[in-house]
PDB file of N, CA and C in Angstrom:
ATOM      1  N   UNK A   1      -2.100   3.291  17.509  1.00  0.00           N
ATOM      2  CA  UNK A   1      -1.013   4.142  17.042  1.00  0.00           C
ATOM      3  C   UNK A   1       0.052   4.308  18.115  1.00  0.00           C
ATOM      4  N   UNK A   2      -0.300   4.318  19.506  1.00  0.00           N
ATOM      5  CA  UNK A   2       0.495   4.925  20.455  1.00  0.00           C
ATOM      6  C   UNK A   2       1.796   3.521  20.333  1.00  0.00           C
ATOM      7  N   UNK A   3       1.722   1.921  20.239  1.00  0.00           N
ATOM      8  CA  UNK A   3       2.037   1.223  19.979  1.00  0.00           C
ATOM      9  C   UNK A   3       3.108   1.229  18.907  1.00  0.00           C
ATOM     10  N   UNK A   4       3.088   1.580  18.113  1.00  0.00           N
ATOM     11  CA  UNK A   4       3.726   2.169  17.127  1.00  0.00           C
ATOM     12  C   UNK A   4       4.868   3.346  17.893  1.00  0.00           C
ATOM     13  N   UNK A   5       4.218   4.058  18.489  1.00  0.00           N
ATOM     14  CA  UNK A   5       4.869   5.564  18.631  1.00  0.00           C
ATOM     15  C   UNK A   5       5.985   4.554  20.089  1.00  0.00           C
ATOM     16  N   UNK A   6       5.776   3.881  20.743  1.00  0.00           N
ATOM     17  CA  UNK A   6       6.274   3.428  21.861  1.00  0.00           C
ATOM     18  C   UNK A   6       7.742   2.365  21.438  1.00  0.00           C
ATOM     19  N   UNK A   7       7.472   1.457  20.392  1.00  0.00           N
ATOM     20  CA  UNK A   7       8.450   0.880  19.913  1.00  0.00           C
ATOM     21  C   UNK A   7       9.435   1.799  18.846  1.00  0.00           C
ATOM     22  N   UNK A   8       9.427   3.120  18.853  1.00  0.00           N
ATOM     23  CA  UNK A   8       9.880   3.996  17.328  1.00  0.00           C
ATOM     24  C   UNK A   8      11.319   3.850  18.741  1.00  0.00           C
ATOM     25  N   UNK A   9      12.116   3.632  17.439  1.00  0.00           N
ATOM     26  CA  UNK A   9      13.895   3.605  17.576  1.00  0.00           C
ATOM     27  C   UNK A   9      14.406   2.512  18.265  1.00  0.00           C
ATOM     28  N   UNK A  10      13.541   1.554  18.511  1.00  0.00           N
ATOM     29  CA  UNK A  10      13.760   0.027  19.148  1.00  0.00           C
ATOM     30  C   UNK A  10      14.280  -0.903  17.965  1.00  0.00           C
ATOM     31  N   UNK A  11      13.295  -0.449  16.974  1.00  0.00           N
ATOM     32  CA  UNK A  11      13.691  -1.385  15.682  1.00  0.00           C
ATOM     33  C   UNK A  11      15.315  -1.640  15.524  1.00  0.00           C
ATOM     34  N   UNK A  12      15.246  -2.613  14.510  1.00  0.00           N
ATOM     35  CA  UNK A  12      17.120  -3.038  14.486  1.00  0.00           C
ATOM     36  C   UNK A  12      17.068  -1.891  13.229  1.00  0.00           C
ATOM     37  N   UNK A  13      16.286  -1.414  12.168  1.00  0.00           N
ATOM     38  CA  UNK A  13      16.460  -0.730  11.410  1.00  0.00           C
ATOM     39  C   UNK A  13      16.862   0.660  11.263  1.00  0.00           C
ATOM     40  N   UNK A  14      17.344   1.376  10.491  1.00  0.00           N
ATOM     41  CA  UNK A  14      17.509   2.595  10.744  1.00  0.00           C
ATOM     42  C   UNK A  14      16.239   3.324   9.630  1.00  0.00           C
ATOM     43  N   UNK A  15      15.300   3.644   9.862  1.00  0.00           N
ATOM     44  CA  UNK A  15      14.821   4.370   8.366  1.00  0.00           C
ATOM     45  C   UNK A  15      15.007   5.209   7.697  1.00  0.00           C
ATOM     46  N   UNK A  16      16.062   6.032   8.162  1.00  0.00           N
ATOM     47  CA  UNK A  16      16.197   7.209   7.690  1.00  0.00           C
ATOM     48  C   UNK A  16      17.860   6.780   7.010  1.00  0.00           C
ATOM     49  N   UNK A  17      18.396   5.779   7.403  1.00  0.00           N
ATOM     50  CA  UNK A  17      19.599   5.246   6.786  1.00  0.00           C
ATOM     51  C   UNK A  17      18.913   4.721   5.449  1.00  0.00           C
ATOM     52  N   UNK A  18      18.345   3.822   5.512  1.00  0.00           N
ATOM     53  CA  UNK A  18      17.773   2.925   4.340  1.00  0.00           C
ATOM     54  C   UNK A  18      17.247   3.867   3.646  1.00  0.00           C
ATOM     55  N   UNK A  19      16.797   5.179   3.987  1.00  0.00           N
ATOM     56  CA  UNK A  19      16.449   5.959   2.473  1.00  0.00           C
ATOM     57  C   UNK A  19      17.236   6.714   2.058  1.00  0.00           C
ATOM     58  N   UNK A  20      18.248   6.839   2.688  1.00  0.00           N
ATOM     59  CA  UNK A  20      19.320   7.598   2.035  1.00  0.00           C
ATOM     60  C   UNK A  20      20.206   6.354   1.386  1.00  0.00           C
ATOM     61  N   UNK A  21      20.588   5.283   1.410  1.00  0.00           N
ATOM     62  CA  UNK A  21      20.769   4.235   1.163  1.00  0.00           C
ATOM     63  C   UNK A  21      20.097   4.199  -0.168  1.00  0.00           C
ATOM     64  N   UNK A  22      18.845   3.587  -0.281  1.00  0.00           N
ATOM     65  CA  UNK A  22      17.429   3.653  -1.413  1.00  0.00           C
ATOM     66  C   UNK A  22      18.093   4.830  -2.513  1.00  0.00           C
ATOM     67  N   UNK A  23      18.569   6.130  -2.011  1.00  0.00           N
ATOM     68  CA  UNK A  23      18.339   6.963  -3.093  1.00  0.00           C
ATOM     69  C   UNK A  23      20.230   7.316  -3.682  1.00  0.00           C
ATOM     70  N   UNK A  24      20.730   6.778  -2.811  1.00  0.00           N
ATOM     71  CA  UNK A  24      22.285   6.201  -3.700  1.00  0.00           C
ATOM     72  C   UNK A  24      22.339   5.779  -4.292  1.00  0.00           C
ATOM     73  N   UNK A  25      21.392   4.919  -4.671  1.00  0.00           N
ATOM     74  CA  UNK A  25      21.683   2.973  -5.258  1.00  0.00           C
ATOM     75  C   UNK A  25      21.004   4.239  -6.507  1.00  0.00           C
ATOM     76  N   UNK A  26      19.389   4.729  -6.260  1.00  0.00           N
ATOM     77  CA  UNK A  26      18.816   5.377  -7.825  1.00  0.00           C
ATOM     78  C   UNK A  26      19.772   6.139  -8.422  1.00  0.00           C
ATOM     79  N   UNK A  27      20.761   6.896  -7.518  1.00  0.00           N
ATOM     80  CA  UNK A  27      21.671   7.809  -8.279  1.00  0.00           C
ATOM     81  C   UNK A  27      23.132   7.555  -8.720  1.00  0.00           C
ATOM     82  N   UNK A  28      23.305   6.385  -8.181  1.00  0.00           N
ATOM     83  CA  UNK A  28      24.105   5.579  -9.036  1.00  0.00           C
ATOM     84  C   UNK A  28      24.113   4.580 -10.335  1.00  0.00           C
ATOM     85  N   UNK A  29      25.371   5.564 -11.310  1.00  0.00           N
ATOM     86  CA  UNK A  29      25.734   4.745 -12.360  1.00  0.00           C
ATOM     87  C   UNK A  29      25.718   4.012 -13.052  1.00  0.00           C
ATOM     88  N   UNK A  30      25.308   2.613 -12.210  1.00  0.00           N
ATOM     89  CA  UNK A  30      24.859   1.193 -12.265  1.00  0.00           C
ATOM     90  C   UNK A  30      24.005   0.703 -11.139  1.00  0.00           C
ATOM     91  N   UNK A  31      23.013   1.234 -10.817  1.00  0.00           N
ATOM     92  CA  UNK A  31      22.371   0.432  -9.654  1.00  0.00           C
ATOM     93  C   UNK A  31      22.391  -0.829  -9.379  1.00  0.00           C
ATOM     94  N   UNK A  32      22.192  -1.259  -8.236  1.00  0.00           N
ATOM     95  CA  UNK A  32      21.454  -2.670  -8.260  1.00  0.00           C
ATOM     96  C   UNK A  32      20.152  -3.141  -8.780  1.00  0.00           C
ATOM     97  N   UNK A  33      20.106  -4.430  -9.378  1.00  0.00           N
ATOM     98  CA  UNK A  33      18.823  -5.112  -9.688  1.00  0.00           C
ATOM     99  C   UNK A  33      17.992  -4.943  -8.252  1.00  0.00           C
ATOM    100  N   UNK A  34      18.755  -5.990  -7.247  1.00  0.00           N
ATOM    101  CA  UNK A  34      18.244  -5.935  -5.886  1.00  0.00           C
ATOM    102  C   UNK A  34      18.962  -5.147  -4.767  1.00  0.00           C
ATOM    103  N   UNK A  35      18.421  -4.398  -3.985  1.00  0.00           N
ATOM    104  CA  UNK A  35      19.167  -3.682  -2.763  1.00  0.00           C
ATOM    105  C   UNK A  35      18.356  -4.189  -1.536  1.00  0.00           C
ATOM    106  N   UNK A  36      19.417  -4.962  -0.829  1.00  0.00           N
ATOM    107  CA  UNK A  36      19.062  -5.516   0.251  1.00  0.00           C
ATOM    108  C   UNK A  36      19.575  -4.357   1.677  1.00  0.00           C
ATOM    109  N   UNK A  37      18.915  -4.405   2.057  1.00  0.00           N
ATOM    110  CA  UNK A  37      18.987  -3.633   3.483  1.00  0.00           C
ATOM    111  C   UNK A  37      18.955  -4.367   4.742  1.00  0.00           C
ATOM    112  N   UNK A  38      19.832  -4.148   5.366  1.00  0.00           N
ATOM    113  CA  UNK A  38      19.817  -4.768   6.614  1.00  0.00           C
ATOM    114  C   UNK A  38      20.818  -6.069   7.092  1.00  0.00           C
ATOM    115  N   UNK A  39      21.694  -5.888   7.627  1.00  0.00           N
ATOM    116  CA  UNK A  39      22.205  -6.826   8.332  1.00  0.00           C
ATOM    117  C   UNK A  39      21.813  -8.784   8.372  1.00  0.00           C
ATOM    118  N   UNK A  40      21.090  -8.904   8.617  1.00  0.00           N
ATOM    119  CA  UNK A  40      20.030  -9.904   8.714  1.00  0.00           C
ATOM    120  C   UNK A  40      20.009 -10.132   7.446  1.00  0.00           C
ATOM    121  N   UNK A  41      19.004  -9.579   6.730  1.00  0.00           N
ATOM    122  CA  UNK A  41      18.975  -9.895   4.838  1.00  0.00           C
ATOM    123  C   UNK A  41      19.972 -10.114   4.365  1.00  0.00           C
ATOM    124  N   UNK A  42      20.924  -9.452   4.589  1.00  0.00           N
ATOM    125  CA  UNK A  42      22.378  -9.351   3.410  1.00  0.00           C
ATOM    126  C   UNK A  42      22.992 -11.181   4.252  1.00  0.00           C
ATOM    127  N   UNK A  43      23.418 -11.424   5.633  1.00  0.00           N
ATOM    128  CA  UNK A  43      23.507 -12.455   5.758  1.00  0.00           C
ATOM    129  C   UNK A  43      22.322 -13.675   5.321  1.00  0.00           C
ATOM    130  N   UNK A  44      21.347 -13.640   5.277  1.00  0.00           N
ATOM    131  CA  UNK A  44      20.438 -14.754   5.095  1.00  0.00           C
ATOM    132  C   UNK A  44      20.312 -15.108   3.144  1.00  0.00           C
ATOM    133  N   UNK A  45      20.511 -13.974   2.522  1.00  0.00           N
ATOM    134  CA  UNK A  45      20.575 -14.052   0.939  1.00  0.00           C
ATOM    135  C   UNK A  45      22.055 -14.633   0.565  1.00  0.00           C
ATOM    136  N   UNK A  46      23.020 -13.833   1.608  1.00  0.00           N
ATOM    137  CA  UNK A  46      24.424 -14.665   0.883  1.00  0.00           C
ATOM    138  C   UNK A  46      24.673 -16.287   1.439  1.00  0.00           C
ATOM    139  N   UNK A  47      23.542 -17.090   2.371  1.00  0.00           N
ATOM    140  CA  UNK A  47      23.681 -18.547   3.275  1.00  0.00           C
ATOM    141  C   UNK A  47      22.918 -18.840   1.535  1.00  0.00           C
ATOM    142  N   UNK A  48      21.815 -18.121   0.879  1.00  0.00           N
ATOM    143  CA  UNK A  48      21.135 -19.467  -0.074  1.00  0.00           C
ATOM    144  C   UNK A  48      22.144 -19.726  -1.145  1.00  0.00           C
ATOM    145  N   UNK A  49      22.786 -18.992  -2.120  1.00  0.00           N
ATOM    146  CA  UNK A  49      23.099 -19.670  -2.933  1.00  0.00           C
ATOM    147  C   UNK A  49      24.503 -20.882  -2.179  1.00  0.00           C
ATOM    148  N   UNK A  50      25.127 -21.205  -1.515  1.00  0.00           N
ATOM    149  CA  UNK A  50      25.604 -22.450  -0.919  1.00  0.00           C
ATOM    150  C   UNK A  50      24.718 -23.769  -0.692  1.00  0.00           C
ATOM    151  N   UNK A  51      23.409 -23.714   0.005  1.00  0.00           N
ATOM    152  CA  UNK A  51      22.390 -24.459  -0.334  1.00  0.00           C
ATOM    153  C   UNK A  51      22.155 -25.027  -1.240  1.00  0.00           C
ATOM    154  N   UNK A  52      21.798 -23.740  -2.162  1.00  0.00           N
ATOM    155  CA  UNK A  52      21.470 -23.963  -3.697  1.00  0.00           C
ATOM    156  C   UNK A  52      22.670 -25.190  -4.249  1.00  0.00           C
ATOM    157  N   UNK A  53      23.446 -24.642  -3.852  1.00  0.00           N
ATOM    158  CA  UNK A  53      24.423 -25.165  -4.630  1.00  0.00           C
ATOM    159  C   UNK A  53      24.596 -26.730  -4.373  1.00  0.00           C
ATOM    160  N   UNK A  54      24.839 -26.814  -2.941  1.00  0.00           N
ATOM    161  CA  UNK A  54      24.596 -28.058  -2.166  1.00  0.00           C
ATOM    162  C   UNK A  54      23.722 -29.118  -2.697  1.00  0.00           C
ATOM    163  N   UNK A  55      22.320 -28.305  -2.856  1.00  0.00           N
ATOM    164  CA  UNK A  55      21.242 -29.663  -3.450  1.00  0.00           C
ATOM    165  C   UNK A  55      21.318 -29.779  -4.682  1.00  0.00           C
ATOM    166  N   UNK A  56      21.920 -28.693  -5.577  1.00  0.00           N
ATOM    167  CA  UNK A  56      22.009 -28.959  -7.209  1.00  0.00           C
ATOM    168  C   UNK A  56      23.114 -30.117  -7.393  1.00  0.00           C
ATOM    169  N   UNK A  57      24.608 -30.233  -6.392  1.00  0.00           N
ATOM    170  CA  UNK A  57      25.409 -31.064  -6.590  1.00  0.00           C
ATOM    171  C   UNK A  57      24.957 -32.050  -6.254  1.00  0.00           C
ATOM    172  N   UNK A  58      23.617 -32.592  -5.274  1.00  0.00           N
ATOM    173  CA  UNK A  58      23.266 -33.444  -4.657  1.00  0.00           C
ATOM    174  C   UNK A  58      22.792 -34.454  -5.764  1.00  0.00           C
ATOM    175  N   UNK A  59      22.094 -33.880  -6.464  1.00  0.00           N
ATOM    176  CA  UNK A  59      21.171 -34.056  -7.328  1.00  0.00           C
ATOM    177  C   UNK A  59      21.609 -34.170  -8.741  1.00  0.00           C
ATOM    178  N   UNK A  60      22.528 -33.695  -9.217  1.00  0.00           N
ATOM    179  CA  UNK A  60      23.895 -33.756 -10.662  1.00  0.00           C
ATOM    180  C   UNK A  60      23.665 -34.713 -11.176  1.00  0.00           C
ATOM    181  N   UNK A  61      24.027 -35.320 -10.667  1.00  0.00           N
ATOM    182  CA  UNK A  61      23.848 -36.915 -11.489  1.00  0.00           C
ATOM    183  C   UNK A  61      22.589 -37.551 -12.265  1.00  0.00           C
ATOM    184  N   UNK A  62      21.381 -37.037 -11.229  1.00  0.00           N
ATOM    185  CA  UNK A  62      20.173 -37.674 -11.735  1.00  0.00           C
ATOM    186  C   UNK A  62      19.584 -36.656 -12.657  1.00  0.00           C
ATOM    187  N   UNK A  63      19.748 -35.399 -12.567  1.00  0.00           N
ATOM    188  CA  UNK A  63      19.311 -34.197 -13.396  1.00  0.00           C
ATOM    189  C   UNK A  63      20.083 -34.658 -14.677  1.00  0.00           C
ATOM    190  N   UNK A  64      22.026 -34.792 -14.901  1.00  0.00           N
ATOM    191  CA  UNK A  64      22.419 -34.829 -15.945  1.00  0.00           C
ATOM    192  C   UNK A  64      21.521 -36.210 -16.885  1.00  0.00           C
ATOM    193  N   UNK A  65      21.154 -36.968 -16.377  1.00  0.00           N
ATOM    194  CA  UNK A  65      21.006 -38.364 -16.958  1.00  0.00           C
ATOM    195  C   UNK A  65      19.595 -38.240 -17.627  1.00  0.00           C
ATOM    196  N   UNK A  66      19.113 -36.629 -17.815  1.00  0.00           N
ATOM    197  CA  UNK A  66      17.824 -36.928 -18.525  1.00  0.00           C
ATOM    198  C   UNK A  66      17.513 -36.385 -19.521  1.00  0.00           C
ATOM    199  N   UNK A  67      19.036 -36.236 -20.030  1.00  0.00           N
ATOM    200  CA  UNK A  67      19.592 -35.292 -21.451  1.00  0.00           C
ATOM    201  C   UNK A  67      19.477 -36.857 -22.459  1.00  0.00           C
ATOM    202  N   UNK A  68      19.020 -36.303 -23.829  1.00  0.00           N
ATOM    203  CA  UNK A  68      19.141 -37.625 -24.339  1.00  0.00           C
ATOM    204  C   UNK A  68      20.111 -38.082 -25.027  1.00  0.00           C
ATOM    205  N   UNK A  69      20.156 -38.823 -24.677  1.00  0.00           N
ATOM    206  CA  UNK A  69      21.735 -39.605 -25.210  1.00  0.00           C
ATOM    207  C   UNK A  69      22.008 -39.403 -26.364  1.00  0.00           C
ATOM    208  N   UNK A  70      23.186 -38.914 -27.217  1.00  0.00           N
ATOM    209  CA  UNK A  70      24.010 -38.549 -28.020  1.00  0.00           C
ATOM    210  C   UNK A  70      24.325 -39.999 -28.814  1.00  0.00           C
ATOM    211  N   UNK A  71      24.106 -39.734 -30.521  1.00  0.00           N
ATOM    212  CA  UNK A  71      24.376 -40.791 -31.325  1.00  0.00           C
ATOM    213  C   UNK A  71      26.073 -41.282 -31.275  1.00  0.00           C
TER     214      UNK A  71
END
């Protein structure tokens, strides 16, 4: 435990941000599906869909070609 108690406020996180954070998103209007927290997350989720996108264009051609051909 003391391990724990020795690293408290080292973290990159804030916890007491992220739950006040957490309970905006419930008391808002329209929430999010997903609520990402953190610096780190929010950059690493907005790098995949470019990827995504990257290997789907990569790939277009051979994916379209397995639709069956039209009379």
């Amino acid at each position: 435990m003391t391990t724990y108690l020795a690293s408290d406020g080292s973290q990159p996180g804030d916890s007491a941000k992220a739950a006040r954070t957490i309970l905006t998103a419930l008391d808002a209007p329209n929430p999010p599906l997903r609520l990402v927290l953190g610096g780190d997350a929010v950059d690493s989720i907005l790098e995949r869909p470019h990827a995504v996108e990257t290997e789907v264009r990569q790939w277009e051609p051979a994916s379209r070609d397995t639709a069956h051909k039209s009379d």
